[in-house]
C-alpha atoms as a PDB file:
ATOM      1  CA  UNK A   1      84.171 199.384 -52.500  1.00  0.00           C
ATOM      2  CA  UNK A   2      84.558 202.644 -51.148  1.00  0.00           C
ATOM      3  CA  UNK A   3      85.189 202.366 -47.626  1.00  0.00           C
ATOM      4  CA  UNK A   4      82.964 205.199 -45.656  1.00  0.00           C
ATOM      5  CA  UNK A   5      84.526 206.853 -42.539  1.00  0.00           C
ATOM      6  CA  UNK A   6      82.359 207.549 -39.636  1.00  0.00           C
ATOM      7  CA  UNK A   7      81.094 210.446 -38.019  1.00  0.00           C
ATOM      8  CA  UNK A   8      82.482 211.720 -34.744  1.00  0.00           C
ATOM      9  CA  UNK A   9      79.876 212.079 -32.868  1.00  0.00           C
ATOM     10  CA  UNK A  10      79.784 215.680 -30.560  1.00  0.00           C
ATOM     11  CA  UNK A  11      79.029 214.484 -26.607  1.00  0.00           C
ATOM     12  CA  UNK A  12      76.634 216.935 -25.647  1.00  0.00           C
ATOM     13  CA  UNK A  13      76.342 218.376 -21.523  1.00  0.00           C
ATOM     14  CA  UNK A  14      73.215 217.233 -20.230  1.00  0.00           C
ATOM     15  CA  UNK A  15      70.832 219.898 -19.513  1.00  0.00           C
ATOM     16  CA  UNK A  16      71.071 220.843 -15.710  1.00  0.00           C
ATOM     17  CA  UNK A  17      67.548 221.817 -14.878  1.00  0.00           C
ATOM     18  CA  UNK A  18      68.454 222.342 -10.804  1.00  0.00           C
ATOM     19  CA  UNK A  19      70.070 225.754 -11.830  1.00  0.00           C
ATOM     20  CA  UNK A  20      66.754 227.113 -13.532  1.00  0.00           C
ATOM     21  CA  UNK A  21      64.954 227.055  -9.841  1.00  0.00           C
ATOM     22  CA  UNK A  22      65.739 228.747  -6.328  1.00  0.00           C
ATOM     23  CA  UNK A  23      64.732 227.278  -3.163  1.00  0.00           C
ATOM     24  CA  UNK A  24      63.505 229.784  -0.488  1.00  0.00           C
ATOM     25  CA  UNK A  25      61.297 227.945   2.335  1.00  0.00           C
ATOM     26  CA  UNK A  26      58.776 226.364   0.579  1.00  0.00           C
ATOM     27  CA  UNK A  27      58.445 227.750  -1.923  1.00  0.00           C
ATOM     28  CA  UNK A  28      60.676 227.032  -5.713  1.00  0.00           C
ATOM     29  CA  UNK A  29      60.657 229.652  -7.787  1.00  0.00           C
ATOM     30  CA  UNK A  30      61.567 229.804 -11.472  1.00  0.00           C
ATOM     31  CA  UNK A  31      64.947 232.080 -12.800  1.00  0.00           C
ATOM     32  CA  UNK A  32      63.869 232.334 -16.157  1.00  0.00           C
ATOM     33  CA  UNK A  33      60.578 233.237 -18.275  1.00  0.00           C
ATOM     34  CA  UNK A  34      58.555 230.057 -19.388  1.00  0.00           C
ATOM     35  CA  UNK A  35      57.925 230.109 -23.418  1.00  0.00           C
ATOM     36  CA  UNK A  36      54.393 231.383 -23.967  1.00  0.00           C
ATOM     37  CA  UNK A  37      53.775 228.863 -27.136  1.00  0.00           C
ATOM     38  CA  UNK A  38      55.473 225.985 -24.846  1.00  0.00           C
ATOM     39  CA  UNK A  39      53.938 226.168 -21.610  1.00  0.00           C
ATOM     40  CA  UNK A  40      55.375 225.883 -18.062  1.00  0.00           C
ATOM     41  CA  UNK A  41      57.414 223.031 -19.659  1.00  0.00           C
ATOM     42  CA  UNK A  42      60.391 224.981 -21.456  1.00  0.00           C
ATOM     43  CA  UNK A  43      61.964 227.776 -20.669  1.00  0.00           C
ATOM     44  CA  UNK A  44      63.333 230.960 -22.385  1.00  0.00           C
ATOM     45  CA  UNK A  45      67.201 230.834 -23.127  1.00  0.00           C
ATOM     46  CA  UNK A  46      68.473 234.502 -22.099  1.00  0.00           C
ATOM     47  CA  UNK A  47      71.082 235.752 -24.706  1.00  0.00           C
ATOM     48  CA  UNK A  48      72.926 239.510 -24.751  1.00  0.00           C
ATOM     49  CA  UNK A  49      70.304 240.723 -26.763  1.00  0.00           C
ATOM     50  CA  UNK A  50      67.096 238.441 -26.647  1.00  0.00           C
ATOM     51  CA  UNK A  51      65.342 235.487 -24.970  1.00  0.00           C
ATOM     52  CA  UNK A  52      64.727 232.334 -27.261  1.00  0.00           C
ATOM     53  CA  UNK A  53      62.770 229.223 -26.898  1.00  0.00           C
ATOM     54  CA  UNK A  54      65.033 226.099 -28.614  1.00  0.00           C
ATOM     55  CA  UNK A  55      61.797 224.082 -28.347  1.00  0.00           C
ATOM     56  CA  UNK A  56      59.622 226.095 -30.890  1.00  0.00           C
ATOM     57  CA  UNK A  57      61.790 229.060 -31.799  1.00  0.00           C
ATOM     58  CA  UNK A  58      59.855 231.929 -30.198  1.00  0.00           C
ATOM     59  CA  UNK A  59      61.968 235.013 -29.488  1.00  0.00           C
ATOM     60  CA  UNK A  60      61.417 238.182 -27.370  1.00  0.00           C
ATOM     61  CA  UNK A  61      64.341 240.927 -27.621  1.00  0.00           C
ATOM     62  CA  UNK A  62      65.270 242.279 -24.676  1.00  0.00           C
ATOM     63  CA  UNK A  63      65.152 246.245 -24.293  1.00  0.00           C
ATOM     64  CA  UNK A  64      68.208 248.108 -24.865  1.00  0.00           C
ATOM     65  CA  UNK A  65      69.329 250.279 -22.372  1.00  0.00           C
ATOM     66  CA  UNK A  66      68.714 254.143 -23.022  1.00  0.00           C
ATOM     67  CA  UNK A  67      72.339 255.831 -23.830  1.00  0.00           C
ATOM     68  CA  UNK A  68      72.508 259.334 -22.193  1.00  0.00           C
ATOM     69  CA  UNK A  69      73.605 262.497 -24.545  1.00  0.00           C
ATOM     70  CA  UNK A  70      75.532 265.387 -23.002  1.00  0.00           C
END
């Protein structure tokens, strides 16, 4: 019998959803864009060059900044 060696399993961070808000007063506003396909339950991941949902895979690229010519 072939013996079968296990898999090491990655430990993943926990999600920290208290840094996608900001407290001011009373009211909490959001940091990042909510996924349009999602809903107000998942929010948009911001890369370098785009915002991605990991929920549903919707992606928006972010404008690139115009480069001046002399």
């Amino acid at each position: 019998m072939a013996k079968e060696k296990a898999k090491a399993e990655k430990k993943k961070k926990p999600f920290q959803r208290f840094k996608m808000y900001t407290v001011s007063g009373d009211k909490v506003e959001r940091k990042n864009k909510t996924c349009p396909k999602c809903g107000t339950d998942s929010f948009l991941a911001a890369h370098k060059d785009r915002l991605s949902c990991g929920k549903c895979g919707y992606v928006e690229k972010k404008d690139k900044p115009a480069e001046k010519k002399e």
